[in-house]
N, C-alpha and C. Protein backbone atom coordinates (compact mmCIF):
# COMPACT_ATOMS: atom_id res chain seq x y z
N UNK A 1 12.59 14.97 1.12
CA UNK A 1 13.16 14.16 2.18
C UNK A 1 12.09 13.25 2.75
N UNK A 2 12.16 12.00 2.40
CA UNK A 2 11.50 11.07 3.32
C UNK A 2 10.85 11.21 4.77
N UNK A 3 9.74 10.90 5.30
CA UNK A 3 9.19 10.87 6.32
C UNK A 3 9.82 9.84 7.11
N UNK A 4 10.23 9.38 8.60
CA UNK A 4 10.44 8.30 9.21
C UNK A 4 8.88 7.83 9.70
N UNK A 5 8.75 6.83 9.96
CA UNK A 5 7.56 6.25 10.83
C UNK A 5 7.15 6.86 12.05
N UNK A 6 6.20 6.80 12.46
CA UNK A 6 5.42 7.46 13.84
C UNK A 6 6.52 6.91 14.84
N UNK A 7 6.90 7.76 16.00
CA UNK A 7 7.67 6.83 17.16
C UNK A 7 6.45 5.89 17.90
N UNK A 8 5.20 5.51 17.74
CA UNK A 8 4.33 5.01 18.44
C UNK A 8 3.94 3.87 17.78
N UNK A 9 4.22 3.67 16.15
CA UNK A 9 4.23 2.55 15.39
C UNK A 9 5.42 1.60 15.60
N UNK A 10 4.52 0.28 15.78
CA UNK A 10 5.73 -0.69 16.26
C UNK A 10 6.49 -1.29 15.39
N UNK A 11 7.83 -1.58 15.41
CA UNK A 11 8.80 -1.48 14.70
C UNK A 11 8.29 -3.20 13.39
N UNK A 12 7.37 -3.46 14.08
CA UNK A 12 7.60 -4.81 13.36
C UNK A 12 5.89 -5.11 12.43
N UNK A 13 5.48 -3.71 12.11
CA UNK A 13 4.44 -3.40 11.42
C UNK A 13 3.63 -4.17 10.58
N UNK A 14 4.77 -4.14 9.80
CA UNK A 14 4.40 -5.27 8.65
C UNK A 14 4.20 -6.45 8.71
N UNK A 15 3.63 -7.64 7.93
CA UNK A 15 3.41 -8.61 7.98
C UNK A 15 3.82 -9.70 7.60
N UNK A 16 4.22 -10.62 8.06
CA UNK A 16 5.21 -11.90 7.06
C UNK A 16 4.60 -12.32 5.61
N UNK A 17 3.67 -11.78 4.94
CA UNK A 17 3.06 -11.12 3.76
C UNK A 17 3.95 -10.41 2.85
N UNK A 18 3.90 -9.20 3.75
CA UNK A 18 4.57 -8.27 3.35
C UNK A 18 6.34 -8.56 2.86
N UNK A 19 6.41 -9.08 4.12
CA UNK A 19 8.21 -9.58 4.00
C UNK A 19 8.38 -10.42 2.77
N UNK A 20 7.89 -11.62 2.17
CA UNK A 20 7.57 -12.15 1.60
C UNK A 20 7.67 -11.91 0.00
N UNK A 21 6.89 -10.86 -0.23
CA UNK A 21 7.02 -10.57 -0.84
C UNK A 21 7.22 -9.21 -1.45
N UNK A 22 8.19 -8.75 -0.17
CA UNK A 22 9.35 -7.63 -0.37
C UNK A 22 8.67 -5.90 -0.38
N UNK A 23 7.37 -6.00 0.00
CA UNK A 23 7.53 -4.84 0.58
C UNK A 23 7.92 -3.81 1.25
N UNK A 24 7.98 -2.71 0.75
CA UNK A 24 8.99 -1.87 1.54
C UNK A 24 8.72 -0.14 1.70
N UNK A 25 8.25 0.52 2.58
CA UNK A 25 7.57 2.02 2.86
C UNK A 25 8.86 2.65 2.84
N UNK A 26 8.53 3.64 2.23
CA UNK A 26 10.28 4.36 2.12
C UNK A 26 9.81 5.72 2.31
N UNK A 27 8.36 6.34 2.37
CA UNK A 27 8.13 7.58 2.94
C UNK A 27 6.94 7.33 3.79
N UNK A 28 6.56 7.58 5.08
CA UNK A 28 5.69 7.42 5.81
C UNK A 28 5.02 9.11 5.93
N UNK A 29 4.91 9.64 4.81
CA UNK A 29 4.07 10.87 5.02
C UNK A 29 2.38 10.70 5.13
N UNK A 30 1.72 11.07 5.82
CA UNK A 30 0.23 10.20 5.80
C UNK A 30 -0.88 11.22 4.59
N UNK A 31 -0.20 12.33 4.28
CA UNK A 31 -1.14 12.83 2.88
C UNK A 31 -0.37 11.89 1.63
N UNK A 32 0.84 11.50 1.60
CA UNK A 32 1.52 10.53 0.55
C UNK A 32 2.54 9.73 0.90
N UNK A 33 1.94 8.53 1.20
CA UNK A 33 2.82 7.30 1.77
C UNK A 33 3.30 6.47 0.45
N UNK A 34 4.46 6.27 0.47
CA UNK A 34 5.20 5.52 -0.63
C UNK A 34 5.82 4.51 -0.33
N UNK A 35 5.74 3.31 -0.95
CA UNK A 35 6.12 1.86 -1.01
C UNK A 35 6.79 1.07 -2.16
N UNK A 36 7.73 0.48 -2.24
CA UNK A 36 8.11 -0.29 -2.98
C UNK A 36 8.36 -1.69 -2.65
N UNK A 37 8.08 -2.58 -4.19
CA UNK A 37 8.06 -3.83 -4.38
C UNK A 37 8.52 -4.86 -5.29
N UNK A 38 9.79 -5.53 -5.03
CA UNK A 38 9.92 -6.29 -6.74
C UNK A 38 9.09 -6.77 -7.12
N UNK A 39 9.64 -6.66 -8.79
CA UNK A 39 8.63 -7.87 -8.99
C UNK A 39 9.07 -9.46 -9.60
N UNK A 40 10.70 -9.42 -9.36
CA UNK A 40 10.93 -10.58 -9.51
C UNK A 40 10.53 -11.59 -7.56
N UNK A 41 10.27 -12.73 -7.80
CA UNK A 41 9.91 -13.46 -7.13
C UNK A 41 8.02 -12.96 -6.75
N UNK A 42 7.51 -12.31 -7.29
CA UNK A 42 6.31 -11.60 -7.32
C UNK A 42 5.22 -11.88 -8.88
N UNK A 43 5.34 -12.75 -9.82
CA UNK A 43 5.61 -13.31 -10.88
C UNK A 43 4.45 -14.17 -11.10
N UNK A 44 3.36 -13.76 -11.96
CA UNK A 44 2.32 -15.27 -12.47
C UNK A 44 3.79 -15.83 -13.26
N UNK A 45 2.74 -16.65 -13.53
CA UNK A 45 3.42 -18.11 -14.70
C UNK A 45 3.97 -17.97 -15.63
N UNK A 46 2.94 -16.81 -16.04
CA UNK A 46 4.10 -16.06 -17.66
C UNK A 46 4.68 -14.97 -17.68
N UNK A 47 5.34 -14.75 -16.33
CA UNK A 47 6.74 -14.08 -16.30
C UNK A 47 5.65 -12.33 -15.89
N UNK A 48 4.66 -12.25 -15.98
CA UNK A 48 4.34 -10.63 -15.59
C UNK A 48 3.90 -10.58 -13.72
N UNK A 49 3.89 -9.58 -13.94
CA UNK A 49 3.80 -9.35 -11.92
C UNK A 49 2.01 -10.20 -11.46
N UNK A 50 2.40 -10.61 -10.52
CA UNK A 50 0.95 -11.17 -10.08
C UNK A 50 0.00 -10.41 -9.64
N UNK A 51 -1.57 -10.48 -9.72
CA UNK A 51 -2.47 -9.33 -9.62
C UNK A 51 -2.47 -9.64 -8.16
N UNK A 52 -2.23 -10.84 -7.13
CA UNK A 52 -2.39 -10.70 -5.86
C UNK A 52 -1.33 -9.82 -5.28
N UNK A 53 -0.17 -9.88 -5.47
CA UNK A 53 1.23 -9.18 -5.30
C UNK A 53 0.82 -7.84 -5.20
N UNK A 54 0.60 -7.30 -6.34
CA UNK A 54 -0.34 -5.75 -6.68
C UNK A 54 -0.97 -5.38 -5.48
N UNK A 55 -2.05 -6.23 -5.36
CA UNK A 55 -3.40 -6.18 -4.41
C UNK A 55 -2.76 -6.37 -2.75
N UNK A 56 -1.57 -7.02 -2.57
CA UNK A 56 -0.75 -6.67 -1.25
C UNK A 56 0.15 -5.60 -1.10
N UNK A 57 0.23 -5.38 -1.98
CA UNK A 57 1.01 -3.42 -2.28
C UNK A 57 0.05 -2.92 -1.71
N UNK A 58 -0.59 -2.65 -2.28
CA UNK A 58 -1.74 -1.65 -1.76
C UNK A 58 -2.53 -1.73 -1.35
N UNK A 59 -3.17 -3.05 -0.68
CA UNK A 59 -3.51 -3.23 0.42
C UNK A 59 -2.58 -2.58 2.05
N UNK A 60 -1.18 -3.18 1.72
CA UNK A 60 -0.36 -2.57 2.76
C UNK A 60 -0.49 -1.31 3.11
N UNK A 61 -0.25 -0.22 1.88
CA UNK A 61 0.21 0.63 2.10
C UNK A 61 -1.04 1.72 2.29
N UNK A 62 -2.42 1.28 1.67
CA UNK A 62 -3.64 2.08 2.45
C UNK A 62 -3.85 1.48 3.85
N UNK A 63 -3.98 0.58 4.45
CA UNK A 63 -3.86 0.24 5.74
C UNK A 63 -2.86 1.23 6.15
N UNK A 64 -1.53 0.69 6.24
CA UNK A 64 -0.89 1.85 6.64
C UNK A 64 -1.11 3.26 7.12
N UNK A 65 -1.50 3.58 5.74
CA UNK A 65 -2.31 5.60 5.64
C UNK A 65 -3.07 5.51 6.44
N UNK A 66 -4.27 4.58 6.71
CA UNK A 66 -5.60 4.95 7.49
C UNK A 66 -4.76 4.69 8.85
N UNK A 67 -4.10 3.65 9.14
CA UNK A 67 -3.30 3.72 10.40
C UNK A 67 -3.14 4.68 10.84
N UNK A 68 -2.38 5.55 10.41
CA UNK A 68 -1.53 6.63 10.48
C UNK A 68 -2.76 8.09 11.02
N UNK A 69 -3.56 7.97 9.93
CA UNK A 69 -4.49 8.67 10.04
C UNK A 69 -5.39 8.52 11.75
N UNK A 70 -5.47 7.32 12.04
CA UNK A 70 -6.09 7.41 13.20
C UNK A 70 -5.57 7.34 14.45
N UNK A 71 -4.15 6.96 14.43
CA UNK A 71 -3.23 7.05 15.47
C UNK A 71 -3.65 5.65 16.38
N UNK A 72 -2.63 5.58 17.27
CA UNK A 72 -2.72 4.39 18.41
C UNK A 72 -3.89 4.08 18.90
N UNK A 73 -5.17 4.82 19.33
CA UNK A 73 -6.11 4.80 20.15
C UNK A 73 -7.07 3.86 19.30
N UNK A 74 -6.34 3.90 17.93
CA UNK A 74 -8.29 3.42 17.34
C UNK A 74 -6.82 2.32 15.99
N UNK A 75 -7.92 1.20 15.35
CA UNK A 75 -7.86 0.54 14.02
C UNK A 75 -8.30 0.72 13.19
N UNK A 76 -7.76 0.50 12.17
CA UNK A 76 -8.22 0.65 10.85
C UNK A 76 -7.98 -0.45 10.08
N UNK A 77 -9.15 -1.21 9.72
CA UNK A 77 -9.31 -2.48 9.09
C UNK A 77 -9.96 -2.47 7.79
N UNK A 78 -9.77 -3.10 6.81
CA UNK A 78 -10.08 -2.80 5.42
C UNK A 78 -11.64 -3.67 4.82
N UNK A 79 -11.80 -3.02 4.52
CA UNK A 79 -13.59 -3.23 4.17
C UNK A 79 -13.49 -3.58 2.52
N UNK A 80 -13.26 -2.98 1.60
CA UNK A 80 -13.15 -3.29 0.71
C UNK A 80 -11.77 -2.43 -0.10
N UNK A 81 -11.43 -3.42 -1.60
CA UNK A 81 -10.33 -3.48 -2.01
C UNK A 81 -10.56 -3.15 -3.76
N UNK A 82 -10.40 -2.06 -4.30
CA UNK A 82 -10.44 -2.26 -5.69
C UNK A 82 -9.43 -1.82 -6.66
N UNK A 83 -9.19 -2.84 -7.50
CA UNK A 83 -8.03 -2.57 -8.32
C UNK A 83 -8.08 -2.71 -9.77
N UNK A 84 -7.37 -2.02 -10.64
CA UNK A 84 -7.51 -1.85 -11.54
C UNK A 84 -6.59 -2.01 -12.56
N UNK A 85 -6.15 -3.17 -12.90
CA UNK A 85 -4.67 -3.18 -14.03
C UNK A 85 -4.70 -2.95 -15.49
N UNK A 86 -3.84 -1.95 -14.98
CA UNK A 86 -3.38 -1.17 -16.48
C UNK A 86 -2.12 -1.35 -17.31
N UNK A 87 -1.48 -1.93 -17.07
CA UNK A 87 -0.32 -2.37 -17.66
C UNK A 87 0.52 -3.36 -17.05
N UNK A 88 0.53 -4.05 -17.65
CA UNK A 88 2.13 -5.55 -17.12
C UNK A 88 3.24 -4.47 -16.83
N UNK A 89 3.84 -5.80 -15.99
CA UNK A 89 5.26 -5.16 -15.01
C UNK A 89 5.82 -6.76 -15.23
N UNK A 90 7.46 -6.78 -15.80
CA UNK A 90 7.80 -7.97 -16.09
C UNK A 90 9.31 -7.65 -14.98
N UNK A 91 9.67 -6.43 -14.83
CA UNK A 91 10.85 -6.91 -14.15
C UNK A 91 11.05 -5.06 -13.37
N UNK A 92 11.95 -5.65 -12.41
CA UNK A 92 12.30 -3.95 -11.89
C UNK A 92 11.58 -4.01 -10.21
N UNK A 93 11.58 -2.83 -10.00
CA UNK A 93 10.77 -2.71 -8.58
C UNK A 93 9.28 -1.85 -9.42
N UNK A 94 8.78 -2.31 -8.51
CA UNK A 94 6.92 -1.39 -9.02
C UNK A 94 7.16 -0.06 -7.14
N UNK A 95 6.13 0.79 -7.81
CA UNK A 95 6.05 2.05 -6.88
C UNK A 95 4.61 2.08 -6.29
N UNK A 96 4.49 2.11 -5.33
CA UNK A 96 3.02 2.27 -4.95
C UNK A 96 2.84 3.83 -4.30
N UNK A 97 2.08 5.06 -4.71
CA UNK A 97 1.69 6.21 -3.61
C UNK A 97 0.56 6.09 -3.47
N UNK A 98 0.10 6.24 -2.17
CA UNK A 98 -1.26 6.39 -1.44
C UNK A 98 -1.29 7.74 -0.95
N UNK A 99 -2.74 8.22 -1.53
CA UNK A 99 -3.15 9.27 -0.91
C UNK A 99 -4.39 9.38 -0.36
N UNK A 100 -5.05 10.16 0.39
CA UNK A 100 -6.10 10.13 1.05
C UNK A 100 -7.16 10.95 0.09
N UNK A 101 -8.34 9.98 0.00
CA UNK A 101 -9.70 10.55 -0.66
C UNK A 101 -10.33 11.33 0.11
N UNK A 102 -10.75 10.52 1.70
CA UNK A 102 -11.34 11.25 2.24
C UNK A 102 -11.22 10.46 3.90
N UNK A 103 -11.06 11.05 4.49
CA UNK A 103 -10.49 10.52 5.77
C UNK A 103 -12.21 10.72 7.08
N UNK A 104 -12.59 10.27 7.42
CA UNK A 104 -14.03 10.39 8.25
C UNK A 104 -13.88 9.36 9.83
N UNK A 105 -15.01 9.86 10.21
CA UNK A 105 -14.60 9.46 12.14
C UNK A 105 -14.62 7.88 11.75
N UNK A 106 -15.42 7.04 10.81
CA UNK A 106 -15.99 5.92 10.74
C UNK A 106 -14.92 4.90 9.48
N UNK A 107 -14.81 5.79 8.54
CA UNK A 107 -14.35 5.34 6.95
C UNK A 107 -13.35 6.01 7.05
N UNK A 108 -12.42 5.59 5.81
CA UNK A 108 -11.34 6.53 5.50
C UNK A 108 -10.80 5.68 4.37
N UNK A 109 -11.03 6.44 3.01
CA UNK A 109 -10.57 5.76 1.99
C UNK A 109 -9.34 6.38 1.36
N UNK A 110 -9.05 5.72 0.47
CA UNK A 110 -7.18 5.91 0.00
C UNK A 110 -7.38 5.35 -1.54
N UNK A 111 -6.65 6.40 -2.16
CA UNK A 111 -6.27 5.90 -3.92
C UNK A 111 -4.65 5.27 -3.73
N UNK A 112 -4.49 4.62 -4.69
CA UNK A 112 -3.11 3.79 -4.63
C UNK A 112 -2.95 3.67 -5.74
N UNK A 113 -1.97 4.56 -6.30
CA UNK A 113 -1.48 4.24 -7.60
C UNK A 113 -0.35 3.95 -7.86
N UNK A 114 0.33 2.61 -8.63
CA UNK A 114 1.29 1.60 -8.97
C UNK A 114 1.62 2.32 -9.89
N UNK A 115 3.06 2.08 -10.13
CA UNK A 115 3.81 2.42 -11.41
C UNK A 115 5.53 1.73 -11.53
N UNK A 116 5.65 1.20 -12.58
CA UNK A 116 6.96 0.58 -12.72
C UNK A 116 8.22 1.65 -12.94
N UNK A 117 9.55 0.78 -13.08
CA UNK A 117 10.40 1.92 -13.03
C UNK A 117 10.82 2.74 -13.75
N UNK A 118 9.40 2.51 -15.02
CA UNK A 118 9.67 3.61 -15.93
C UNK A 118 8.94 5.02 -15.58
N UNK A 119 8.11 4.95 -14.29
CA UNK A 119 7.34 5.88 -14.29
C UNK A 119 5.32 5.73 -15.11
N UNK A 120 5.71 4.44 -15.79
CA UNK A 120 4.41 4.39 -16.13
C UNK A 120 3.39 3.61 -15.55
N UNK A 121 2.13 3.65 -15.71
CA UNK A 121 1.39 3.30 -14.11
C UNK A 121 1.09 2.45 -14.54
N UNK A 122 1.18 1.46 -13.69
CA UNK A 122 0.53 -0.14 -13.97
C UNK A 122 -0.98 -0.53 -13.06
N UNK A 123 -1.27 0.15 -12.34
CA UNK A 123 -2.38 0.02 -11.58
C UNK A 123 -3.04 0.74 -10.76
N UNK A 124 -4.42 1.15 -10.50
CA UNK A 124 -4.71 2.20 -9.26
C UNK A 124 -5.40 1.39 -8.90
N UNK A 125 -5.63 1.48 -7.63
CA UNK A 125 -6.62 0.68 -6.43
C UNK A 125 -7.25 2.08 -5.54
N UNK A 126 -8.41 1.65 -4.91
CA UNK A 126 -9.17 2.17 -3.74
C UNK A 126 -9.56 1.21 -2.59
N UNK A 127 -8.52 1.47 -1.55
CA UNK A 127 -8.87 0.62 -0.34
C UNK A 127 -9.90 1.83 0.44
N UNK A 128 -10.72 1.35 0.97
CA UNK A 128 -11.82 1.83 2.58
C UNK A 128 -11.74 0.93 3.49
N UNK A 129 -11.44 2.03 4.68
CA UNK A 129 -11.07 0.69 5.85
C UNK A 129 -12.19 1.12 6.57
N UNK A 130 -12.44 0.81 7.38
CA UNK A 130 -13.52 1.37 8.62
C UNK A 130 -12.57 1.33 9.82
N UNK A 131 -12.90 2.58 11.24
CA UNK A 131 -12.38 2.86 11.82
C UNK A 131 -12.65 2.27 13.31
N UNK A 132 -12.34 1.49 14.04
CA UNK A 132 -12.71 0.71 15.40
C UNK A 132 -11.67 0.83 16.30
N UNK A 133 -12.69 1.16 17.44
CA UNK A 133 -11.81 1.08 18.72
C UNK A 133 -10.47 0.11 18.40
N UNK A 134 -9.46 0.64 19.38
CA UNK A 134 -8.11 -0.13 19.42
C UNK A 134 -8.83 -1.73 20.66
């Protein structure tokens, strides 16, 4: 059963980024946050999913986690971004789960692994955000 969002997260979270290009959190659990994304309108030139598209998946959705992780009082802003493509995605929704590597007063990093709707993975990323006063 799906997680709902924190009652303290504001309803309008996401980013006109995000909207854009159709992101969507469908479990807000903060050990495994899950997201989905088409990938039509999400599309390089020759018809496969775009590596920036990817890289706003999971960008979103580790922000998110470290969010979550630190609650209202404090931010979590992303320091660095690494991704890794492993397979084309030409059509369907792609899956993003984030889980936590290692969560710290300062850092808090997150694996993000993509997969299309066959179940096979098209990408893992490692976002680290660093942690700052609200």
């Amino acid at each position: 059963m799906p997680h709902p969002p924190p009652d303290w997260l504001r309803q309008d979270t996401l980013s006109p980024l995000d909207d854009k290009v159709g992101v969507v959190i469908t479990d807000w659990n903060p050990d495994r946050l899950v997201a989905t994304m088409p990938v039509a309108g999400n599309e390089q030139p020759f018809g496969l999913l775009h590596g920036g598209a990817t890289c706003t998946l999971a960008e979103t959705i580790g922000s998110m986690a470290a969010a979550l992780t630190v609650g209202p009082e404090k931010l979590a802003v992303g320091v660095e971004l690494n991704v890794s493509y492993l397979r084309s995605a030409t059509a369907g929704v792609i899956t993003a789960v984030c889980t936590p590597v290692k969560r710290g007063r300062t850092l808090a990093t997150f694996l993000i692994e993509v997969s299309d709707d066959q179940g096979r993975q098209t990408a893992s990323a490692r976002l680290t955000c660093m942690i700052v006063p609200a």
